[in-house]
PDB file of N, CA and C in Angstrom:
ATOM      1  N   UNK A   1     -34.157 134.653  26.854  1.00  0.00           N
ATOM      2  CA  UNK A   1     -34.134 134.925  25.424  1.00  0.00           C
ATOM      3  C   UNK A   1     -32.732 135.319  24.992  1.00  0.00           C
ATOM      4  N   UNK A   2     -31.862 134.815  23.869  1.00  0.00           N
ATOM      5  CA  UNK A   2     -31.335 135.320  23.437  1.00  0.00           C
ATOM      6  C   UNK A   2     -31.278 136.858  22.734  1.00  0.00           C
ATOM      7  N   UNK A   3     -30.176 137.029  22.391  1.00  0.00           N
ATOM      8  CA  UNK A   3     -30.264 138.665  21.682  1.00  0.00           C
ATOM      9  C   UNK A   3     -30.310 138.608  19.986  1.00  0.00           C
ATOM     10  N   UNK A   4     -30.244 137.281  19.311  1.00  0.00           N
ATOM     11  CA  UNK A   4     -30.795 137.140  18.520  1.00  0.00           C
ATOM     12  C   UNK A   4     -33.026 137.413  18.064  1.00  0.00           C
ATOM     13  N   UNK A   5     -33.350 136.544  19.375  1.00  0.00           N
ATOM     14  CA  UNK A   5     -34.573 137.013  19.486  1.00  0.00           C
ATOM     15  C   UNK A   5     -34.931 138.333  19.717  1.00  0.00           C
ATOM     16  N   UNK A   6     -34.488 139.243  20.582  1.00  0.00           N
ATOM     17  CA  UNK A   6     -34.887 140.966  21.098  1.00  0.00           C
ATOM     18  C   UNK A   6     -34.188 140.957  19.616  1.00  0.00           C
ATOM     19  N   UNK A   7     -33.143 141.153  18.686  1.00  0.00           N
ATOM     20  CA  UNK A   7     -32.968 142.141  17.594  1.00  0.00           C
ATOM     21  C   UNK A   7     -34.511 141.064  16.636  1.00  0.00           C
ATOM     22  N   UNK A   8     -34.440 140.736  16.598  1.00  0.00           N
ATOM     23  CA  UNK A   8     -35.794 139.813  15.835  1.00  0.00           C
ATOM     24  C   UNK A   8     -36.936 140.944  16.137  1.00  0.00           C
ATOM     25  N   UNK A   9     -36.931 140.703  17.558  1.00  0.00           N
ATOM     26  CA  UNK A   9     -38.493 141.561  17.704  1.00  0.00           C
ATOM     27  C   UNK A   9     -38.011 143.217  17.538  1.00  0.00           C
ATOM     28  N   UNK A  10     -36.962 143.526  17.536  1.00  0.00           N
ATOM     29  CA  UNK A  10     -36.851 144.817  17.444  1.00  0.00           C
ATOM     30  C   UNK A  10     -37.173 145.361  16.209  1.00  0.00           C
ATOM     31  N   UNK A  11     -36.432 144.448  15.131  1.00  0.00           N
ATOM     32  CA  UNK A  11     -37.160 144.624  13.792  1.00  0.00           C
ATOM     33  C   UNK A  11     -38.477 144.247  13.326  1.00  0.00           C
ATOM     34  N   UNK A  12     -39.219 143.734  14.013  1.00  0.00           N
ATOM     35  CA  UNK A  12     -40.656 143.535  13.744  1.00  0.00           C
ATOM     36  C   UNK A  12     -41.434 144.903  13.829  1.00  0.00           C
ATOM     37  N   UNK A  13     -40.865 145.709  14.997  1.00  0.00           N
ATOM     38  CA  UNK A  13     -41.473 146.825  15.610  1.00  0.00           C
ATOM     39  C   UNK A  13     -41.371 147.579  14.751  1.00  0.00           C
ATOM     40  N   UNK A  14     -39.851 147.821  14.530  1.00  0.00           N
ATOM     41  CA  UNK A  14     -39.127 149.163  13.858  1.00  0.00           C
ATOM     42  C   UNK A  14     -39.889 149.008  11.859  1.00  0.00           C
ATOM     43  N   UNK A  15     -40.240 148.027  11.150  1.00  0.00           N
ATOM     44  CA  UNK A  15     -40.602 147.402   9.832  1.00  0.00           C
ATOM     45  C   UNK A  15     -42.063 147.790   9.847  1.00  0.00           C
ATOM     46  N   UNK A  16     -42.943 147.239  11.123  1.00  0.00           N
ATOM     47  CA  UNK A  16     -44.102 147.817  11.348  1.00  0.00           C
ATOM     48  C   UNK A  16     -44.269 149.193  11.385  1.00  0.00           C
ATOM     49  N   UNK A  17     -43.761 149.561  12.632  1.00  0.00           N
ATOM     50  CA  UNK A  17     -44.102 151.465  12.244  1.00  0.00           C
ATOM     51  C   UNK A  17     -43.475 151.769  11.072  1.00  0.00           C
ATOM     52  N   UNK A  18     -42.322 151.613  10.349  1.00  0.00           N
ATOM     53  CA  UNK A  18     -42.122 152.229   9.018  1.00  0.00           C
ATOM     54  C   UNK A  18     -43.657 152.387   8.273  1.00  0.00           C
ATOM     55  N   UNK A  19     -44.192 151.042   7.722  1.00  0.00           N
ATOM     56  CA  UNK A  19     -44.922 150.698   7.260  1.00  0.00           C
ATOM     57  C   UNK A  19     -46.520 151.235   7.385  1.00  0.00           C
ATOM     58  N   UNK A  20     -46.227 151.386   8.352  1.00  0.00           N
ATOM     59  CA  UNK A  20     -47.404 152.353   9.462  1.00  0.00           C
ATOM     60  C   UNK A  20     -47.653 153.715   9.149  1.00  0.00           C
ATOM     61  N   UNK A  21     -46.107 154.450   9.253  1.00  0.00           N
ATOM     62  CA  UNK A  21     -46.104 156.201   9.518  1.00  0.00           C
ATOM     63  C   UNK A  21     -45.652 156.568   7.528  1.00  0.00           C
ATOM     64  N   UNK A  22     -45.414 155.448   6.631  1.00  0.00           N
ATOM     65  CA  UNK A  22     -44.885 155.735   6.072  1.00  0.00           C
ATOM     66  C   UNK A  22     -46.294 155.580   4.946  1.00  0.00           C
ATOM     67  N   UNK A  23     -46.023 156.945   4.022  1.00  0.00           N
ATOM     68  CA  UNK A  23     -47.222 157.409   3.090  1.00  0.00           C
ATOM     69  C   UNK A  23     -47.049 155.724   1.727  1.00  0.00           C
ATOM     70  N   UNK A  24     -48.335 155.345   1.360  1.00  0.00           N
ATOM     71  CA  UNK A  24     -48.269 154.138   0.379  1.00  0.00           C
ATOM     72  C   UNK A  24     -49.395 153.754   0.228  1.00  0.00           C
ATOM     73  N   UNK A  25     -49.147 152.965  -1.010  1.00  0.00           N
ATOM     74  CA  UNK A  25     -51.262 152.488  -1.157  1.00  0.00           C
ATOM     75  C   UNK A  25     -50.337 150.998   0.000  1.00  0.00           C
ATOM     76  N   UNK A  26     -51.359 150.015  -0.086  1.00  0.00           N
ATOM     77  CA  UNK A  26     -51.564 149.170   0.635  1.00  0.00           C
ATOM     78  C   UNK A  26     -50.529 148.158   0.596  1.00  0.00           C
ATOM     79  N   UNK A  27     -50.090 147.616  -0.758  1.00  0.00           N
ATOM     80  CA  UNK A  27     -49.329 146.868  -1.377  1.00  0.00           C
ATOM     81  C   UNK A  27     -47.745 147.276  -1.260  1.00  0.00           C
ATOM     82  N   UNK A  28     -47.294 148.495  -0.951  1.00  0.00           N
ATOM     83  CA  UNK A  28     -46.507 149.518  -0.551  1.00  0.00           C
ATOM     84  C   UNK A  28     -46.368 149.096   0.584  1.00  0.00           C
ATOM     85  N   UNK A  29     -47.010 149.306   1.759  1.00  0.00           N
ATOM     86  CA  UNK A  29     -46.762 148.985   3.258  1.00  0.00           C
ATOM     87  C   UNK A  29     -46.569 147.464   3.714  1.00  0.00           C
ATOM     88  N   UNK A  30     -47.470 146.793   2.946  1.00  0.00           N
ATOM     89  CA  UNK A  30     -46.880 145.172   3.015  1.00  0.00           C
ATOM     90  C   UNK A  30     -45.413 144.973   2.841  1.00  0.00           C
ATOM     91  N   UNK A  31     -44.956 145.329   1.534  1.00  0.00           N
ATOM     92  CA  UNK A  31     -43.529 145.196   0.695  1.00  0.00           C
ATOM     93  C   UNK A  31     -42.716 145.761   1.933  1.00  0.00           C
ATOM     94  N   UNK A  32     -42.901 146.850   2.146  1.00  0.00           N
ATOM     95  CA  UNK A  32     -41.886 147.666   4.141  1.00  0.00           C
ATOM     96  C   UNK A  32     -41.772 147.058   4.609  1.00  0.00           C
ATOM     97  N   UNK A  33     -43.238 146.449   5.389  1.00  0.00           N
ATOM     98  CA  UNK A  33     -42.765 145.429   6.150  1.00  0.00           C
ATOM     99  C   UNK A  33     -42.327 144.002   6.610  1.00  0.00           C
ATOM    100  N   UNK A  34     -42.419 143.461   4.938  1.00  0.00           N
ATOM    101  CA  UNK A  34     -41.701 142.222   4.694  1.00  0.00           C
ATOM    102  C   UNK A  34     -40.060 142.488   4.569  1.00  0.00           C
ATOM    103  N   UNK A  35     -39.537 143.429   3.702  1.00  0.00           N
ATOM    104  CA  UNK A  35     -38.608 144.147   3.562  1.00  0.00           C
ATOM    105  C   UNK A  35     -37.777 144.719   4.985  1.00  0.00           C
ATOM    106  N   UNK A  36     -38.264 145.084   5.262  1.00  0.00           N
ATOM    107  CA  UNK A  36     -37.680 146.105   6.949  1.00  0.00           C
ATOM    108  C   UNK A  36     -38.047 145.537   7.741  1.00  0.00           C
ATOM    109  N   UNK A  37     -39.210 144.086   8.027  1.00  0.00           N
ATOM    110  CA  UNK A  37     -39.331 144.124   9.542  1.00  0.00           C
ATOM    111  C   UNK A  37     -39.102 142.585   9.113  1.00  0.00           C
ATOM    112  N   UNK A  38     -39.890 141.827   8.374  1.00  0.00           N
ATOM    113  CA  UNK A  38     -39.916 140.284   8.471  1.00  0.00           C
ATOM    114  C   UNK A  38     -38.724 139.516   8.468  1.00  0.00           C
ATOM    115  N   UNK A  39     -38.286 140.085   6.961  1.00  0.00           N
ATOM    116  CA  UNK A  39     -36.679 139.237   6.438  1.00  0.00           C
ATOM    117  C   UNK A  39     -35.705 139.821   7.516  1.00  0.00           C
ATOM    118  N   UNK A  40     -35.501 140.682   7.992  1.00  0.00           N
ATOM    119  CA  UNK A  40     -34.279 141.422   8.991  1.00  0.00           C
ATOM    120  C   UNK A  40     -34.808 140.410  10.523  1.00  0.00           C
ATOM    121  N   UNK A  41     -35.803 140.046  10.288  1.00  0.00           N
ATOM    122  CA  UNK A  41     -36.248 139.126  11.918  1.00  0.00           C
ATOM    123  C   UNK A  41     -35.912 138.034  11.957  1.00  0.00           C
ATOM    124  N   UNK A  42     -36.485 137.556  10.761  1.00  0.00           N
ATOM    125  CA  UNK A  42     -36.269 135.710  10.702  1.00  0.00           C
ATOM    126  C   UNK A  42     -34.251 135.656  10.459  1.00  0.00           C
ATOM    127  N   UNK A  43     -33.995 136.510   9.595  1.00  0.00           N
ATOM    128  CA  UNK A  43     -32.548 136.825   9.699  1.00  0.00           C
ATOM    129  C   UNK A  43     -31.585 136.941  11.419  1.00  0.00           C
ATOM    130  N   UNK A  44     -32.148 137.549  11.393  1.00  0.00           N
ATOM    131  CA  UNK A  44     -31.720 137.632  13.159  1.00  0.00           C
ATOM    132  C   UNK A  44     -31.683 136.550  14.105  1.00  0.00           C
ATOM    133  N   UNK A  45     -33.019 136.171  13.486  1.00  0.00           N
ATOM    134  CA  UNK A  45     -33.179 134.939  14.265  1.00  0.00           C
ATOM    135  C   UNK A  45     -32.544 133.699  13.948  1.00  0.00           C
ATOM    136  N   UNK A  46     -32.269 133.159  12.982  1.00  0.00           N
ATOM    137  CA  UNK A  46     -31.750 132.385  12.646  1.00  0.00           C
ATOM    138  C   UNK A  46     -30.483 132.306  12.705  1.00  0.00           C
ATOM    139  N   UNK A  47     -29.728 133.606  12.524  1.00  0.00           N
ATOM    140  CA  UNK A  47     -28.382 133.770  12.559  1.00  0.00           C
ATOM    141  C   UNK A  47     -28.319 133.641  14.372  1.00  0.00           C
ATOM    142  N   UNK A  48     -29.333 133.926  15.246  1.00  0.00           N
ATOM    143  CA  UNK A  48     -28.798 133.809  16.420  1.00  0.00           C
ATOM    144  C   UNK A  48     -28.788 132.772  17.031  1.00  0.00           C
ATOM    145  N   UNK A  49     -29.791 131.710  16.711  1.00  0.00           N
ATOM    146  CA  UNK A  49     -29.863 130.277  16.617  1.00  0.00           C
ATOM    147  C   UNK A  49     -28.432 129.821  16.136  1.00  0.00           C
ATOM    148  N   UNK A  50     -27.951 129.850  15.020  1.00  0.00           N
ATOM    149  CA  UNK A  50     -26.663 129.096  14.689  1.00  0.00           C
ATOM    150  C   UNK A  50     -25.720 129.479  15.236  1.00  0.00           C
ATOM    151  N   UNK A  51     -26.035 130.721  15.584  1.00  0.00           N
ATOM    152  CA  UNK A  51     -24.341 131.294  16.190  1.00  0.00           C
ATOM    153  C   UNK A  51     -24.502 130.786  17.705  1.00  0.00           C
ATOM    154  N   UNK A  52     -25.357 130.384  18.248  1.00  0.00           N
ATOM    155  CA  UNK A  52     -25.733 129.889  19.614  1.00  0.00           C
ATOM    156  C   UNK A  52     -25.290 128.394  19.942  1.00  0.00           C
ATOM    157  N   UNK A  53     -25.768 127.737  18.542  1.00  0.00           N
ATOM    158  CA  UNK A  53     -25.258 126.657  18.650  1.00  0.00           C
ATOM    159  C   UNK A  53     -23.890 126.097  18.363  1.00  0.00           C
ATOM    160  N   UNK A  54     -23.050 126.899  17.467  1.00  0.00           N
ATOM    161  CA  UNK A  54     -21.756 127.132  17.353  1.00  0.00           C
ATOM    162  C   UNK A  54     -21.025 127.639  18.457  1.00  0.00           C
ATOM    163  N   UNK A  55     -21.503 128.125  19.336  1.00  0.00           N
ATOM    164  CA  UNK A  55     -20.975 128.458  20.555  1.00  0.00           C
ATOM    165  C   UNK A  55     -20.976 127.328  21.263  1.00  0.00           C
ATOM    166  N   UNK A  56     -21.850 126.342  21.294  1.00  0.00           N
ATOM    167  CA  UNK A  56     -21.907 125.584  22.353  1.00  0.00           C
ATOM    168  C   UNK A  56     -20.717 124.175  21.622  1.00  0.00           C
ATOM    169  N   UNK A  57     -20.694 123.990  19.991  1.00  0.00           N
ATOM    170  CA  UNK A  57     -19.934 123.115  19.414  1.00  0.00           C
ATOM    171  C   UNK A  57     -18.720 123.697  20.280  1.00  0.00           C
ATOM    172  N   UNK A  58     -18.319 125.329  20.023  1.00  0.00           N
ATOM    173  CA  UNK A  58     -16.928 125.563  20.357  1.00  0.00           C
ATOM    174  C   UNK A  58     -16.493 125.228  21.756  1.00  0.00           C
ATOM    175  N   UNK A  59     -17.464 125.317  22.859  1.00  0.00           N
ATOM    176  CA  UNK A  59     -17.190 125.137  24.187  1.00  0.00           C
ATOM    177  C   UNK A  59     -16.736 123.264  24.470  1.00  0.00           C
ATOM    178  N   UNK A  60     -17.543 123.194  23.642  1.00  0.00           N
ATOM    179  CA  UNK A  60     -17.346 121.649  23.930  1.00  0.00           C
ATOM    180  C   UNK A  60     -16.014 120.639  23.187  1.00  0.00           C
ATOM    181  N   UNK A  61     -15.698 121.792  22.251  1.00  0.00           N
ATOM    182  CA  UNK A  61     -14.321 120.961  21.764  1.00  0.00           C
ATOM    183  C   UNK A  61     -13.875 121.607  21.980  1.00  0.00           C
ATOM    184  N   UNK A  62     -13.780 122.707  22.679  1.00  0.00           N
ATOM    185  CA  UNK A  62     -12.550 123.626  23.879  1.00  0.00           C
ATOM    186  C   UNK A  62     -12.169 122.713  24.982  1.00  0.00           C
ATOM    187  N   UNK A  63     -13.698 121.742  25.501  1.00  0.00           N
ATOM    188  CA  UNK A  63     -13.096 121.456  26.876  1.00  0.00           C
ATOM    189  C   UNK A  63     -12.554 119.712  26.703  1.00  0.00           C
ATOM    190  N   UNK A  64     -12.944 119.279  25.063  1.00  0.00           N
ATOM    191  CA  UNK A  64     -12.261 118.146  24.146  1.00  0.00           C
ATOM    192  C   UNK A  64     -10.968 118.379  24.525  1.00  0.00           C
ATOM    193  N   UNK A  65     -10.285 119.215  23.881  1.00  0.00           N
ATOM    194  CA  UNK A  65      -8.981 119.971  23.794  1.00  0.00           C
ATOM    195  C   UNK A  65      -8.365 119.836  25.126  1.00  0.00           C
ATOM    196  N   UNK A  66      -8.787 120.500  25.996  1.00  0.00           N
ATOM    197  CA  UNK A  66      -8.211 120.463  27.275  1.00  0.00           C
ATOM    198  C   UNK A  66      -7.912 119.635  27.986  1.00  0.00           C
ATOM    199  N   UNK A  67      -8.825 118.715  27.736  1.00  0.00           N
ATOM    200  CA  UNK A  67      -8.914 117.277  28.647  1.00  0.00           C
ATOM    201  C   UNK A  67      -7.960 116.430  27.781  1.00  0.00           C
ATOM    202  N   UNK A  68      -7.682 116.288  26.709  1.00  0.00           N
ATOM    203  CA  UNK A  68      -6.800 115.697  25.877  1.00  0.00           C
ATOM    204  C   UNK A  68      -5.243 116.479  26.601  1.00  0.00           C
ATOM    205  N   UNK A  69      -5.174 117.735  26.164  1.00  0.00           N
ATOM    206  CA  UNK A  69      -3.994 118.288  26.739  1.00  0.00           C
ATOM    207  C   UNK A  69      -3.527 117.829  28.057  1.00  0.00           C
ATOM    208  N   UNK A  70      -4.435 118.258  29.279  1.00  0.00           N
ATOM    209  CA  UNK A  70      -4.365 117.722  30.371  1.00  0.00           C
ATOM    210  C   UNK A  70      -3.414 116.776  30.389  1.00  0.00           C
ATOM    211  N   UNK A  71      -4.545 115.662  30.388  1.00  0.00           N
ATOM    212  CA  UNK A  71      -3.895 114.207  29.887  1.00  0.00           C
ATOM    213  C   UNK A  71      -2.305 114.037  29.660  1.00  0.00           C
ATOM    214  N   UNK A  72      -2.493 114.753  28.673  1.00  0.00           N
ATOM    215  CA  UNK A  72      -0.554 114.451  27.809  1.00  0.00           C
ATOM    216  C   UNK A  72       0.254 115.678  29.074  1.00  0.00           C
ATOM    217  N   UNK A  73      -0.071 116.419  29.537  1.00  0.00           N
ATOM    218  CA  UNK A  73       0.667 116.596  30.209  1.00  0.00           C
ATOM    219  C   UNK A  73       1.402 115.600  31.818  1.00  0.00           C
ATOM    220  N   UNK A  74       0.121 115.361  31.989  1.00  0.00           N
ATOM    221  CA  UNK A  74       0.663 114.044  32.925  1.00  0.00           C
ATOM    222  C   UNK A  74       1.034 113.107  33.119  1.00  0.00           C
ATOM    223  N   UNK A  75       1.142 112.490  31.453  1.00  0.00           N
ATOM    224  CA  UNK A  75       1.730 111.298  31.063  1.00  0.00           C
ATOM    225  C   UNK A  75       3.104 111.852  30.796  1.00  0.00           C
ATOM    226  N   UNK A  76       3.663 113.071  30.769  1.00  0.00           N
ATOM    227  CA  UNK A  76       4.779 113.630  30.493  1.00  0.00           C
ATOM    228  C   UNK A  76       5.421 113.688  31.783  1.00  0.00           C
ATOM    229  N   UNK A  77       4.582 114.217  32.477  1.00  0.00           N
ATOM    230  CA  UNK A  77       5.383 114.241  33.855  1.00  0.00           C
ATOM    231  C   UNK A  77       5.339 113.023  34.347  1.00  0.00           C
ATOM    232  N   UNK A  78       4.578 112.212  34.454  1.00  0.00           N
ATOM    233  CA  UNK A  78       5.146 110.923  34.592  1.00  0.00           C
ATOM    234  C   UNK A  78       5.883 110.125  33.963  1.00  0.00           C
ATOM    235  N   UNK A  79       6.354 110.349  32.790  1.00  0.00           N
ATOM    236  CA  UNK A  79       7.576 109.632  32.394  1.00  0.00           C
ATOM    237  C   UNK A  79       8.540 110.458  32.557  1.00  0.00           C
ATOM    238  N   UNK A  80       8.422 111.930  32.866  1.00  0.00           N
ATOM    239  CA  UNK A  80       9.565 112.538  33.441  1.00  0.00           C
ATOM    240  C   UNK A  80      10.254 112.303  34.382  1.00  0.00           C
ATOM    241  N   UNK A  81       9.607 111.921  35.749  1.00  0.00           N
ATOM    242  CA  UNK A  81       9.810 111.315  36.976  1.00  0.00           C
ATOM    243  C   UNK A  81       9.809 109.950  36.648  1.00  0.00           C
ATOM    244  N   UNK A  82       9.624 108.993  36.168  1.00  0.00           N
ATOM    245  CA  UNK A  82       9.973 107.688  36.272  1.00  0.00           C
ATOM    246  C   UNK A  82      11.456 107.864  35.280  1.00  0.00           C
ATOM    247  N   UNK A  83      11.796 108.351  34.530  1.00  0.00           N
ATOM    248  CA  UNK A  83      13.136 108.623  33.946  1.00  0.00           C
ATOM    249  C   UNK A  83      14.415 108.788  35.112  1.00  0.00           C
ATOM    250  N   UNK A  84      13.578 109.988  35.491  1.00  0.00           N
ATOM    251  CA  UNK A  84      14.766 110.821  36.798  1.00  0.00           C
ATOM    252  C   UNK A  84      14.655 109.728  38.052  1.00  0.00           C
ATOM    253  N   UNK A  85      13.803 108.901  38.308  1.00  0.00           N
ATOM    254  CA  UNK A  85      14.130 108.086  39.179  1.00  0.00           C
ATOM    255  C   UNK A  85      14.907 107.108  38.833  1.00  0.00           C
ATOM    256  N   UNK A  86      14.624 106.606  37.308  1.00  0.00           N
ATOM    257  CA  UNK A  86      15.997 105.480  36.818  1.00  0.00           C
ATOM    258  C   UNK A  86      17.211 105.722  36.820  1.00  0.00           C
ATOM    259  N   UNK A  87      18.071 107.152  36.391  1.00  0.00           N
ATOM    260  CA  UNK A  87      18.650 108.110  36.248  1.00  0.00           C
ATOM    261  C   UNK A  87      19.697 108.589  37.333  1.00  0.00           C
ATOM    262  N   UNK A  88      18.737 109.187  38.348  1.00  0.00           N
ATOM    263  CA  UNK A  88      19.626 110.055  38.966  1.00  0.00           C
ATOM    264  C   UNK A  88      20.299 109.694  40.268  1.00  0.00           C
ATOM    265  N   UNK A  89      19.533 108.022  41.114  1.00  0.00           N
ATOM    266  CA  UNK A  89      20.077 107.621  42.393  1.00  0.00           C
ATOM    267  C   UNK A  89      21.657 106.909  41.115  1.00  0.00           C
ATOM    268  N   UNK A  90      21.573 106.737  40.213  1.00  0.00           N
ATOM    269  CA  UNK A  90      22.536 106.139  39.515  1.00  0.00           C
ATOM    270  C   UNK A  90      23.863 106.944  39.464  1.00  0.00           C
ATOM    271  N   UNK A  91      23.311 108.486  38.749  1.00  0.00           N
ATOM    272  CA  UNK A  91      24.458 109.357  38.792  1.00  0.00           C
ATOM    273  C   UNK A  91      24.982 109.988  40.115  1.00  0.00           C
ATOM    274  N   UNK A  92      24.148 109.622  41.422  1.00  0.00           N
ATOM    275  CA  UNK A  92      24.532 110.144  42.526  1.00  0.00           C
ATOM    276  C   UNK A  92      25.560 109.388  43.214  1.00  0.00           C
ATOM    277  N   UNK A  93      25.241 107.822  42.557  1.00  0.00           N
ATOM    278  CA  UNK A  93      26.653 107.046  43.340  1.00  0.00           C
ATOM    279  C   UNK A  93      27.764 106.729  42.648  1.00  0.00           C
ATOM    280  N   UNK A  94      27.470 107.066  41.284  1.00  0.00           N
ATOM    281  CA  UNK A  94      29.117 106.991  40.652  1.00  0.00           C
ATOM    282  C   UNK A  94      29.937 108.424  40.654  1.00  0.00           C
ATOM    283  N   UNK A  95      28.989 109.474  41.323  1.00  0.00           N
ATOM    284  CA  UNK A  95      29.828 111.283  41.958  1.00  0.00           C
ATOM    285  C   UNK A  95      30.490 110.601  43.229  1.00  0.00           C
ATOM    286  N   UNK A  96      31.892 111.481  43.441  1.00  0.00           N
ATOM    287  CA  UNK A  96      32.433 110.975  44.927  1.00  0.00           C
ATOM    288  C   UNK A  96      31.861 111.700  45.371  1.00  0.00           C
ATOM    289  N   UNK A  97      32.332 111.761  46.704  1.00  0.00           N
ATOM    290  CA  UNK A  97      31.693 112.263  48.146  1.00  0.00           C
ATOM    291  C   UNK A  97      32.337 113.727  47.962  1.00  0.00           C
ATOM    292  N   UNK A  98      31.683 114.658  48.864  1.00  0.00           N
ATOM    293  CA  UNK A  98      31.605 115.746  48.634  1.00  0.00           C
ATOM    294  C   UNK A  98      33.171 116.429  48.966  1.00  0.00           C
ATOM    295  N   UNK A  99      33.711 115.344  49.787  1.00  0.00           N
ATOM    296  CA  UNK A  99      34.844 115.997  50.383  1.00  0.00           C
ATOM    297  C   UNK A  99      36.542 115.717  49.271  1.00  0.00           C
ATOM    298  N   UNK A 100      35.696 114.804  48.477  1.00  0.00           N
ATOM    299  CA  UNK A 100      36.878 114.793  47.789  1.00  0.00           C
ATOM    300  C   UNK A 100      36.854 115.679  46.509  1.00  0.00           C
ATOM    301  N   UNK A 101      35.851 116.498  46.560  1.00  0.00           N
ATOM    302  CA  UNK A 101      35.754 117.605  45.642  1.00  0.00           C
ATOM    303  C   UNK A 101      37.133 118.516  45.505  1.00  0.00           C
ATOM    304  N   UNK A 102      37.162 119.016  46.984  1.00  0.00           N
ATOM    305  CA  UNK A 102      38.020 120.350  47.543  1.00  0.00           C
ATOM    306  C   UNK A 102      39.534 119.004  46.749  1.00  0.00           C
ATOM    307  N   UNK A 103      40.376 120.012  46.035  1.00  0.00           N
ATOM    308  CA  UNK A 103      41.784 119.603  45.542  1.00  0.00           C
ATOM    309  C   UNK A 103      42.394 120.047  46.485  1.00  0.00           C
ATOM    310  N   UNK A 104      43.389 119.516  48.209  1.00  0.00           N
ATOM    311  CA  UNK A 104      43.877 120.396  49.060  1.00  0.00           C
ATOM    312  C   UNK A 104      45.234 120.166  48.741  1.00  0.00           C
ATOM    313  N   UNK A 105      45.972 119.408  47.702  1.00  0.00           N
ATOM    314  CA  UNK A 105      47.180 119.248  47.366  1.00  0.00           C
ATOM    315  C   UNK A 105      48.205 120.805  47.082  1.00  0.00           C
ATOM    316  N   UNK A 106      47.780 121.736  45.821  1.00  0.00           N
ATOM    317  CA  UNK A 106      48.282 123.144  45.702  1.00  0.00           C
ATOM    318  C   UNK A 106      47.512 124.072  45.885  1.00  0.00           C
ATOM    319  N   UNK A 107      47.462 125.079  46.108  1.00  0.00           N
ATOM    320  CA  UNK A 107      46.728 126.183  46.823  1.00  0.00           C
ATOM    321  C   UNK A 107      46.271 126.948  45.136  1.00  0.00           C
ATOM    322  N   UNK A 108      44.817 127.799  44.952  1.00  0.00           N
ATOM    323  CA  UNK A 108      44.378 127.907  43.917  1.00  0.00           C
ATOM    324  C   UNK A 108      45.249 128.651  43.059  1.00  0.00           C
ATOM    325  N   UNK A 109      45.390 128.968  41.796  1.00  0.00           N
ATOM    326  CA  UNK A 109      45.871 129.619  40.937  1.00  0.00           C
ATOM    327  C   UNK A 109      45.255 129.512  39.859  1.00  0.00           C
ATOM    328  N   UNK A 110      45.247 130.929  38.889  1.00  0.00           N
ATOM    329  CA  UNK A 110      44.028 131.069  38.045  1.00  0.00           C
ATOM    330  C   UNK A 110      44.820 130.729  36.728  1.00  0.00           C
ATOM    331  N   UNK A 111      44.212 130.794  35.735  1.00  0.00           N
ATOM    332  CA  UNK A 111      45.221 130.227  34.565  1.00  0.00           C
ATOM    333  C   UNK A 111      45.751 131.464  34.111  1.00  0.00           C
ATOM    334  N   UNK A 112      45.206 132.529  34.528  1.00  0.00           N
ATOM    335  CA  UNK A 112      45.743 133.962  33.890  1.00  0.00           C
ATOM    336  C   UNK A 112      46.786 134.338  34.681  1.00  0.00           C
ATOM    337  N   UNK A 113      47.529 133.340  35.813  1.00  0.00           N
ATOM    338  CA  UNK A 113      48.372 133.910  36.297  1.00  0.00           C
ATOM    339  C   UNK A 113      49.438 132.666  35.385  1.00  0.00           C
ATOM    340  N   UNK A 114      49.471 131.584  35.298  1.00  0.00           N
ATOM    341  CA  UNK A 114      50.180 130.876  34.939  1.00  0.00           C
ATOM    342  C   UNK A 114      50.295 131.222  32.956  1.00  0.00           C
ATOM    343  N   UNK A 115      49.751 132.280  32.474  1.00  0.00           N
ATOM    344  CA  UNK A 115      50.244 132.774  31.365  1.00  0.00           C
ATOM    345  C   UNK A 115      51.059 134.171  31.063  1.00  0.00           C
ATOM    346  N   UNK A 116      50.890 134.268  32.577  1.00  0.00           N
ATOM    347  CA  UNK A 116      51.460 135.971  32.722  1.00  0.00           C
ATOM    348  C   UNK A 116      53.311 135.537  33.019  1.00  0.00           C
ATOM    349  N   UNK A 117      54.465 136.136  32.440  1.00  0.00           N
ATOM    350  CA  UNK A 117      55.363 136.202  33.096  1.00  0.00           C
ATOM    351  C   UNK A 117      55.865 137.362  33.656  1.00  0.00           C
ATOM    352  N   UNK A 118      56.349 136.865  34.813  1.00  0.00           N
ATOM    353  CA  UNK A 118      56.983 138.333  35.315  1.00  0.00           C
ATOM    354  C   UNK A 118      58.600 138.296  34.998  1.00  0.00           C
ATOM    355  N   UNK A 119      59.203 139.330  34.145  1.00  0.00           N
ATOM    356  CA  UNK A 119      60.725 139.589  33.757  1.00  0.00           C
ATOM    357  C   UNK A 119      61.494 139.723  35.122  1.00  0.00           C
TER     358      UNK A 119
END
């Protein structure tokens, strides 16, 4: 059972004994418990019905959502990697070799020394 149904029957109970313990000619105790127990039930109930089924709309275009997302994420990473594979064996052979990095012609000097003079 939902908790739409238990507050349903809770107000059936709680509308009844009003209606019950509470002083009235006859027509009086009907009106209570249409008032306090019936309309507050079918209310309950109904509101717990829709909100039940709105739960289940939301789950299901939650997991719409996701599976769509999903998706685009892996079509991303796969054109990410088919990019970087067009890409990067390309930029690796027009870099020289590692050794012609090192400049061994003059020994280092920083530019803050070549603006400094000494008198």
């Amino acid at each position: 059972m939902r908790a739409g149904n238990h507050l349903a029957i809770v107000c059936l109970f709680c509308g009844a004994a009003f209606a019950a313990f509470v002083s009235g000619s006859l027509e009086q105790r009907i009106g209570n418990l249409i008032c306090f127990g019936l309309m507050p039930a079918v209310g309950f109930y109904a509101g717990g019905h829709l909100l039940g089924q709105l739960l289940v709309f939301g789950i299901e275009l939650c997991d719409m959502i996701m599976a769509s997302c999903f998706r685009y994420a892996v079509r991303l990473a796969n054109e990410l990697l088919s990019w970087a594979d067009t890409r990067v064996p390309s930029w690796l052979s027009a870099r020289t070799k590692p050794s012609q990095w090192i400049d061994t012609r003059r020994p280092f000097r920083s530019q803050a020394a070549d603006t400094i003079r000494v008198p």
